[in-house]
C-alpha atoms as a PDB file:
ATOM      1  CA  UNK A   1     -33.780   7.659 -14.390  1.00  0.00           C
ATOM      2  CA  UNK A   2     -31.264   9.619 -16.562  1.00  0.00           C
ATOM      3  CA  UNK A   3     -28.272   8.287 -18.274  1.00  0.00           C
ATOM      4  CA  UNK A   4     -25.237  10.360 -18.427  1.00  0.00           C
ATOM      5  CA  UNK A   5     -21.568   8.405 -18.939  1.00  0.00           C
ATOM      6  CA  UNK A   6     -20.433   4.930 -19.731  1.00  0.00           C
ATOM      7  CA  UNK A   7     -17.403   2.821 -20.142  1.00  0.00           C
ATOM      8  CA  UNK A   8     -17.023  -0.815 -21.207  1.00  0.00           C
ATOM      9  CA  UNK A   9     -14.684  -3.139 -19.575  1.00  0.00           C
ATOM     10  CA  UNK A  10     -14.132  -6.994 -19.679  1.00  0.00           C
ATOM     11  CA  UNK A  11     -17.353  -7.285 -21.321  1.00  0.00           C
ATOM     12  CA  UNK A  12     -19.231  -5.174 -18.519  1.00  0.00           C
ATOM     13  CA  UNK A  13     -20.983  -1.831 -20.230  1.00  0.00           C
ATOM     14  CA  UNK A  14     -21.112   0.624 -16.702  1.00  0.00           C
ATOM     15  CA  UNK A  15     -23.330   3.715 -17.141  1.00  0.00           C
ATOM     16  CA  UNK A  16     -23.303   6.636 -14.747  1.00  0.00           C
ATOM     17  CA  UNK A  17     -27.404   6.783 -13.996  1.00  0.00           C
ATOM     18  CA  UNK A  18     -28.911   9.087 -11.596  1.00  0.00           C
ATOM     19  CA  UNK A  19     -32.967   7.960 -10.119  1.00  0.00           C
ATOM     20  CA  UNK A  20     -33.946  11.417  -8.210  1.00  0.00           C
ATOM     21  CA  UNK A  21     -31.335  11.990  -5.624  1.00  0.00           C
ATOM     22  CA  UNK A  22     -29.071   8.676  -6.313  1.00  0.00           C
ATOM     23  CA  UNK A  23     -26.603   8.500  -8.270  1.00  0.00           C
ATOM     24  CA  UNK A  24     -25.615   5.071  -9.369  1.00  0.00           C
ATOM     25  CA  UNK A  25     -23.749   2.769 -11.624  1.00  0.00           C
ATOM     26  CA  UNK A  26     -25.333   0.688 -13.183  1.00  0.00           C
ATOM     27  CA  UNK A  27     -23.418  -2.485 -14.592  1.00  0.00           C
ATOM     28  CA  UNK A  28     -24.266  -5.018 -17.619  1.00  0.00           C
ATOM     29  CA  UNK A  29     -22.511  -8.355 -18.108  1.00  0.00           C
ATOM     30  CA  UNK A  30     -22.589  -9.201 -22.108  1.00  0.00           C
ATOM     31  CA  UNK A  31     -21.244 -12.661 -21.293  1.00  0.00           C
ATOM     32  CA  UNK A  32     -24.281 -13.321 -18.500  1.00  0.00           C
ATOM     33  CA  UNK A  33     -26.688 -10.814 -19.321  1.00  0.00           C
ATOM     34  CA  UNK A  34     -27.243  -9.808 -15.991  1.00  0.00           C
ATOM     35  CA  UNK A  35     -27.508  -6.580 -14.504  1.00  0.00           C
ATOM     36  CA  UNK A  36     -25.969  -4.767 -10.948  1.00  0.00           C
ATOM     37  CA  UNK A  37     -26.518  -1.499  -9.673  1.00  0.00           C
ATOM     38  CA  UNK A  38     -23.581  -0.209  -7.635  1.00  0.00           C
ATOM     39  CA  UNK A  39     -24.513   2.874  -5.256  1.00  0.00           C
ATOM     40  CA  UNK A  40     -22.312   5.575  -5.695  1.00  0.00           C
ATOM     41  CA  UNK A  41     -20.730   6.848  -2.332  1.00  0.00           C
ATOM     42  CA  UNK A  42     -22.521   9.590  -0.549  1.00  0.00           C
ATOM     43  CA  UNK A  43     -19.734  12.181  -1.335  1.00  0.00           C
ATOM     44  CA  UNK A  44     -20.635  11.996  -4.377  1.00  0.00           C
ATOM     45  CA  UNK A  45     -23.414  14.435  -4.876  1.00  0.00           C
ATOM     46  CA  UNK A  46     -23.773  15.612  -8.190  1.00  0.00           C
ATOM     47  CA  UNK A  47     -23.108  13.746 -11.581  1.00  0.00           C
ATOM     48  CA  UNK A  48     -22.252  16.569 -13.639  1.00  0.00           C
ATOM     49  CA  UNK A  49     -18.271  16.556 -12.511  1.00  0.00           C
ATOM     50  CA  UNK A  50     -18.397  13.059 -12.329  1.00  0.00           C
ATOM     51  CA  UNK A  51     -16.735  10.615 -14.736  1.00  0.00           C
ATOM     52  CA  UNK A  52     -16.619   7.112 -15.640  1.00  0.00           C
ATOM     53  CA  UNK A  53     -13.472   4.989 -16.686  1.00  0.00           C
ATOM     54  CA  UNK A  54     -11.012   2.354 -16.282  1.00  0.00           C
ATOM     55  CA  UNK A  55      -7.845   2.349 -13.887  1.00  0.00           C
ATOM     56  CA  UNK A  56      -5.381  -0.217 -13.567  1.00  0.00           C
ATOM     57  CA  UNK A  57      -7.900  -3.031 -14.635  1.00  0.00           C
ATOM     58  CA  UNK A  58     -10.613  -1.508 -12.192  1.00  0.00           C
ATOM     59  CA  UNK A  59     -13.802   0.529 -12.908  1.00  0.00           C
ATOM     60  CA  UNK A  60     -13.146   3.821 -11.712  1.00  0.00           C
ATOM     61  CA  UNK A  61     -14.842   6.629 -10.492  1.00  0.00           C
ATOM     62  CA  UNK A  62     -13.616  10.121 -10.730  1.00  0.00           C
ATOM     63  CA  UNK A  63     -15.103  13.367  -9.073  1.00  0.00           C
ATOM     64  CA  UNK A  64     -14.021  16.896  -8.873  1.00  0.00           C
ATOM     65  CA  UNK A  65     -16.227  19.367  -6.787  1.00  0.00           C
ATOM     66  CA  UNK A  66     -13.201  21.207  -4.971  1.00  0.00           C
ATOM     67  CA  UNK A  67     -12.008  24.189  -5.268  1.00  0.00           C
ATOM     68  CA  UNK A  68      -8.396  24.729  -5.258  1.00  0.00           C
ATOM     69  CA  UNK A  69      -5.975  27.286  -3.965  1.00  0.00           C
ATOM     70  CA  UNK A  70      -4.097  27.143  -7.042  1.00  0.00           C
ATOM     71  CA  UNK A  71      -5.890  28.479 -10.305  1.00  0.00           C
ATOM     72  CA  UNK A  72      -6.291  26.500 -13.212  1.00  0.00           C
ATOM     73  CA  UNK A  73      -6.005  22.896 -11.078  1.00  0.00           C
ATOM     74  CA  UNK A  74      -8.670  20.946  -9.909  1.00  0.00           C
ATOM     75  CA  UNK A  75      -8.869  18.360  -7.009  1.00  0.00           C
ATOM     76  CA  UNK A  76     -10.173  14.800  -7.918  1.00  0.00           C
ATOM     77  CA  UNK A  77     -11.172  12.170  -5.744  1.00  0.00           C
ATOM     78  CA  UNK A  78     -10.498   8.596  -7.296  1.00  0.00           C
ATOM     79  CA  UNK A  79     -13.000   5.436  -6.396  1.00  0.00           C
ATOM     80  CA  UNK A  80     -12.311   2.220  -7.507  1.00  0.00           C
ATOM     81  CA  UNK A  81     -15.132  -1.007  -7.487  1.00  0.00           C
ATOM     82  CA  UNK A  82     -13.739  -3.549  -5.054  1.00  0.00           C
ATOM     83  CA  UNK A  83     -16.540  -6.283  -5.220  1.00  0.00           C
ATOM     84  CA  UNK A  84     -19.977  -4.953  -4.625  1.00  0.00           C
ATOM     85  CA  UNK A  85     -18.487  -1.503  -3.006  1.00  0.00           C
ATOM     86  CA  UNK A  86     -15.781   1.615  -4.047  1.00  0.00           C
ATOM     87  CA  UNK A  87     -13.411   2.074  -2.217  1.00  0.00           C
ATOM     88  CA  UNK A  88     -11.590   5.579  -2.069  1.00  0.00           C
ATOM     89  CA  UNK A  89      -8.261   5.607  -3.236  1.00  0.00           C
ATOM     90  CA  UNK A  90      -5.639   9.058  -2.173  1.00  0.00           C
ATOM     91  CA  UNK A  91      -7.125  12.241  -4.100  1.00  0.00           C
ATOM     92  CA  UNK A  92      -4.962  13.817  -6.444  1.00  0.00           C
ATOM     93  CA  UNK A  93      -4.622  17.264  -8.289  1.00  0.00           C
ATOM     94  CA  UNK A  94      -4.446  17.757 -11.803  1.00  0.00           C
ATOM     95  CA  UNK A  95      -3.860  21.035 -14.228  1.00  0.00           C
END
């Protein structure tokens, strides 16, 4: 597997891995040492316009594959990590 982004968040390191096809996050607990791997969701195809970070107290997911009728904007989608899933919050647009 490759690694590509990370963030760190109430002592949790996430990393942005892709295995083949799947892309993934993959989750370590400092505190526990244990590790979790959270499946991206399937719209997600490609890592290379995908980032990492933290949003409102939640490990976020951000993705932008869209074109958009205006130049110079880009369309993101916005997952959050609800439990063991992400859950798809309202895309937004951004110069």
């Amino acid at each position: 597997w490759q690694h590509h982004k990370c963030t760190f968040f109430n002592g949790v390191a996430y990393h942005i891995i892709e295995k083949g096809p799947i892309i993934s996050v993959m989750s370590f607990d400092s505190g526990t040492g244990e590790f979790e791997e959270f499946i991206a969701p399937d719209d997600i195809c490609h890592y290379w316009e995908l980032c990492i970070d933290v949003f409102k107290e939640q490990t976020c997911l951000l993705f932008s594959c869209y074109p958009y009728e205006e130049e110079g904007k880009e369309k993101f989608d916005l997952w959050v990590l609800q439990g063991k899933g992400w859950k798809q919050l309202c895309p937004f647009i951004y110069p």
